[in-house]
C-alpha atoms as a PDB file:
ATOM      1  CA  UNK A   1      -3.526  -2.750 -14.717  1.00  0.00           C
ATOM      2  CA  UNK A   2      -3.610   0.356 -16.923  1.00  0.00           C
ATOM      3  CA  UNK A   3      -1.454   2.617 -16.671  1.00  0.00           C
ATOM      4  CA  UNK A   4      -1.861   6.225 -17.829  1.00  0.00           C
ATOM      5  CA  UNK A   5       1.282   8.976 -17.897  1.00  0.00           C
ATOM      6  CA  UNK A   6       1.507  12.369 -16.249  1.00  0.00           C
ATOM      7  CA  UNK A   7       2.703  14.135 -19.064  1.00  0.00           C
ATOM      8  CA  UNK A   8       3.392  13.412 -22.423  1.00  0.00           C
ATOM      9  CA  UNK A   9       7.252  13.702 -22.278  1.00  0.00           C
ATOM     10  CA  UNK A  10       7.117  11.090 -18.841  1.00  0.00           C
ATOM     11  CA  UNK A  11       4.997   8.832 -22.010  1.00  0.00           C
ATOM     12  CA  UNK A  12       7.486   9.092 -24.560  1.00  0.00           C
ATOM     13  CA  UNK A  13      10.331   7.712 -22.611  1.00  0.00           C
ATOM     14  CA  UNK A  14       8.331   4.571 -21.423  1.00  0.00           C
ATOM     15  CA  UNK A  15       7.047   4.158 -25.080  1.00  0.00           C
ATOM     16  CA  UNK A  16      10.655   4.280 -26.684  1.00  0.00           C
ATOM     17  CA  UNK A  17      13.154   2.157 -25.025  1.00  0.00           C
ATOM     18  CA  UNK A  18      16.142   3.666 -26.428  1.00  0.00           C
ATOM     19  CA  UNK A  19      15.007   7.161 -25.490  1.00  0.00           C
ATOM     20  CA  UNK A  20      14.760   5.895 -22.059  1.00  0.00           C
ATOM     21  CA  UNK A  21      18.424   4.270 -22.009  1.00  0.00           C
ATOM     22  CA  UNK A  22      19.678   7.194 -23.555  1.00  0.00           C
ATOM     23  CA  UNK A  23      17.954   9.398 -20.342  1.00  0.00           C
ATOM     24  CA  UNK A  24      18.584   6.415 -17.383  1.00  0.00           C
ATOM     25  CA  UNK A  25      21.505   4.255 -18.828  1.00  0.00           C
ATOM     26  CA  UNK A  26      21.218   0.472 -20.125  1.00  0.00           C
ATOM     27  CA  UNK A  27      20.640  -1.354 -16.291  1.00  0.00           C
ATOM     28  CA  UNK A  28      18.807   1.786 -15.047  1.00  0.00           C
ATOM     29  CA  UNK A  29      16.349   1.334 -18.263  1.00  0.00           C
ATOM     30  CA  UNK A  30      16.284  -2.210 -18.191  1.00  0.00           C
ATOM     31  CA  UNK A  31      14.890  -2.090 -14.247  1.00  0.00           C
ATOM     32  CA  UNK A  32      12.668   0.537 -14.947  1.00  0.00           C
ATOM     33  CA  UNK A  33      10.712  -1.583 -18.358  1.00  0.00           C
ATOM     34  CA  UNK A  34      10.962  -4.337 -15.544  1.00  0.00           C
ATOM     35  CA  UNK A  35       8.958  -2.335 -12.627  1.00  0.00           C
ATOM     36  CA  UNK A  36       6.540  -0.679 -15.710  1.00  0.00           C
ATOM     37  CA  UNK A  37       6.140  -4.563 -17.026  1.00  0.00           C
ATOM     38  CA  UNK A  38       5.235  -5.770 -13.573  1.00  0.00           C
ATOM     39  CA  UNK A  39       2.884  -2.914 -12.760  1.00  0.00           C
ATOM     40  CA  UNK A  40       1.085  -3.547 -16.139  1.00  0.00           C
ATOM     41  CA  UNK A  41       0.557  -7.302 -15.119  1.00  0.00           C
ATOM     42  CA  UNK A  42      -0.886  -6.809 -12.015  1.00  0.00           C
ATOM     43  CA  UNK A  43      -4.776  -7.207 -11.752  1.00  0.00           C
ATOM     44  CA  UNK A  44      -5.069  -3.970  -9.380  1.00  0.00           C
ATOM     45  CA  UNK A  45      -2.615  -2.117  -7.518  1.00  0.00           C
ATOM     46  CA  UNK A  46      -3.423  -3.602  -3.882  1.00  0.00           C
ATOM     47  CA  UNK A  47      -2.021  -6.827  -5.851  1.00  0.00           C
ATOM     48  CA  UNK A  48       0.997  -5.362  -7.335  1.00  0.00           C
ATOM     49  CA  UNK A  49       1.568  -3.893  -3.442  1.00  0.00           C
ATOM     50  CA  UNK A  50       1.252  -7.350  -2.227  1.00  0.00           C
ATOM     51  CA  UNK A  51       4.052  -8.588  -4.189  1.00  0.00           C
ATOM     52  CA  UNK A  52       6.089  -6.107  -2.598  1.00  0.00           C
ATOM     53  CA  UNK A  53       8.385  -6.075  -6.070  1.00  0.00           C
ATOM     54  CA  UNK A  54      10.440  -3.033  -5.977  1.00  0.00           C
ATOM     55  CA  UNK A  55       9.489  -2.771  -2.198  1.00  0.00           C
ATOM     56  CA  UNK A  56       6.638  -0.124  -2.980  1.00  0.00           C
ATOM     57  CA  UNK A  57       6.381   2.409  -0.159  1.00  0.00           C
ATOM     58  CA  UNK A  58       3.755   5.415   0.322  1.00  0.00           C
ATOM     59  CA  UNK A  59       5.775   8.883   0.183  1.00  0.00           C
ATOM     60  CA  UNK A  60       4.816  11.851   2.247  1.00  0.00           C
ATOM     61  CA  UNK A  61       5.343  16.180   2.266  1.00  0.00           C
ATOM     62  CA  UNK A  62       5.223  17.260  -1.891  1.00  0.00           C
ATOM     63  CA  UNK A  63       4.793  13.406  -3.077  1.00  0.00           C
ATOM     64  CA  UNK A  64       1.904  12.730  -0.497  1.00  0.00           C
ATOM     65  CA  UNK A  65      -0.957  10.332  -2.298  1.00  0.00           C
ATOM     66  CA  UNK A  66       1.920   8.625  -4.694  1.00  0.00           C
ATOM     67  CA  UNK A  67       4.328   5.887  -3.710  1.00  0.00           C
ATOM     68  CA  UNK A  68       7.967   4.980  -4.597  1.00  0.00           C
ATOM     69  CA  UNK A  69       9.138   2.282  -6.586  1.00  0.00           C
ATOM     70  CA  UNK A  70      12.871   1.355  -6.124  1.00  0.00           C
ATOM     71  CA  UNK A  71      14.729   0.984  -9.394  1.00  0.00           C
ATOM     72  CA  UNK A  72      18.447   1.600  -7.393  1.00  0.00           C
ATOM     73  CA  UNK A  73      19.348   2.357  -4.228  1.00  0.00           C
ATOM     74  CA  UNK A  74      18.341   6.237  -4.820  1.00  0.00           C
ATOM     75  CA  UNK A  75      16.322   5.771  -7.676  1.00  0.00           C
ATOM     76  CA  UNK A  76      12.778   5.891  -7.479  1.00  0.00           C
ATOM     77  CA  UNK A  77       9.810   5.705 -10.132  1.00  0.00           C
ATOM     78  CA  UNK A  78       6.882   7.616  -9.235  1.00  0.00           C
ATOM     79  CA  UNK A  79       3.400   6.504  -9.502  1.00  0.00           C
ATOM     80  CA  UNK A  80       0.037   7.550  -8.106  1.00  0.00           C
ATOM     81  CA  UNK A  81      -3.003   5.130  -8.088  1.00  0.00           C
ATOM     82  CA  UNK A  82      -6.365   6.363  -9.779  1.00  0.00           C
ATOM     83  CA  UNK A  83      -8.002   5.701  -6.336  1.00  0.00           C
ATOM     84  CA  UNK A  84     -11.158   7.524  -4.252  1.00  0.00           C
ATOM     85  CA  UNK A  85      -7.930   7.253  -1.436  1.00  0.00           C
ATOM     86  CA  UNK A  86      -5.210   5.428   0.018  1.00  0.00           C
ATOM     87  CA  UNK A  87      -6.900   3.065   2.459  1.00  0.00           C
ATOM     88  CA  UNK A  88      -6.444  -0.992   1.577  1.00  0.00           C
ATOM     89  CA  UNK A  89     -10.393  -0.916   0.163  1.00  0.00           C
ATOM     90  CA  UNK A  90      -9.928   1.906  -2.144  1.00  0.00           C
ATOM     91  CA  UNK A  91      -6.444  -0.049  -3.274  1.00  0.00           C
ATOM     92  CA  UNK A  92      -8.130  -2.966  -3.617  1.00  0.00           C
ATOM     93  CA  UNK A  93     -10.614  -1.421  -6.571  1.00  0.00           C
ATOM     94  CA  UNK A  94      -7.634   0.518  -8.086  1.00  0.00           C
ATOM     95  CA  UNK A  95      -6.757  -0.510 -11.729  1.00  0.00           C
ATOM     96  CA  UNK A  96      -5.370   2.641 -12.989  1.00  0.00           C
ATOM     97  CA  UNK A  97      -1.601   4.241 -12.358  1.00  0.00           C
ATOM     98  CA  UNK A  98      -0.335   7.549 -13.037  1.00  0.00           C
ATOM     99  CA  UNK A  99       3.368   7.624 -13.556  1.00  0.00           C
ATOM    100  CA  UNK A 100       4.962  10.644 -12.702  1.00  0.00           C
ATOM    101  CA  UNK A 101       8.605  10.354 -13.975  1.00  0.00           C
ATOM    102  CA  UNK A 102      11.897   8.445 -12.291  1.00  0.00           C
ATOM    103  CA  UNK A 103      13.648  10.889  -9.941  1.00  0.00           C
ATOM    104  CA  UNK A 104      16.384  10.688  -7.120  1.00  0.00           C
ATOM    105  CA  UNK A 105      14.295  12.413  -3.928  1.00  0.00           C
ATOM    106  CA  UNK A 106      16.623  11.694  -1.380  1.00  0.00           C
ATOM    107  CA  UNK A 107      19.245  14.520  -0.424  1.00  0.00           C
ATOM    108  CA  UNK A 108      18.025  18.025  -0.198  1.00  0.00           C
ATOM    109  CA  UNK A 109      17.428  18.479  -4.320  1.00  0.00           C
ATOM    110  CA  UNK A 110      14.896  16.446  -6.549  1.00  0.00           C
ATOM    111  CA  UNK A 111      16.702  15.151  -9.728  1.00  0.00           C
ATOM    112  CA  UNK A 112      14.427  14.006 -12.042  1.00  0.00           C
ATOM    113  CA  UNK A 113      15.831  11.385 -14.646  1.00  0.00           C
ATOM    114  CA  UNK A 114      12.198  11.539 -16.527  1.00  0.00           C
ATOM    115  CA  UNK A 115      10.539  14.382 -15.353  1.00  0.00           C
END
């Protein structure tokens, strides 16, 4: 699959490894090149769904049309499939990601690890 970056800064961290353990932490970085590694070798991302690694899940309210990707228990990285929509069809035919950063969503603030 390809996978494209939502910014430039959210590209430099998966790019450079030790930028991205000295953001995350060694096991938090480590998980995360593992999720970016299997999203890369999946065919489409209806397939890397199907392999439910990282137990992908749809998100709704200000992260409606991207899904979660579990690196820890709060963790989350943040992609959003090039897609016409959401439905299984429109998965099916989507080879492009968007990663949006790795951020903690759950409580009442967003904390953005890799924003």
């Amino acid at each position: 699959m390809d996978i494209k970056f939502e910014n430039d800064s959210v590209e430099k961290c998966f790019e450079d490894f030790n930028l991205l353990k000295k953001k995350t932490g060694a096991d938090m970085a480590r998980t995360i090149k593992k999720r970016f590694d299997q999203l890369k070798a999946a065919a489409s991302f209806s397939i890397y769904l199907s392999t439910g690694l990282g137990k992908p899940h749809s998100l709704v309210g200000d992260f409606k049309g991207h899904y979660g990707i579990s690196i820890s228990e709060n963790i989350r990285l943040i992609i959003r499939p090039r897609a016409k929509g959401l439905d299984p069809n429109s998965l099916k035919q989507c080879y492009t990601v968007i990663i949006k950063g790795v951020i903690d969503y759950h409580g009442q603030k967003y904390n953005w690890l890799i924003p």
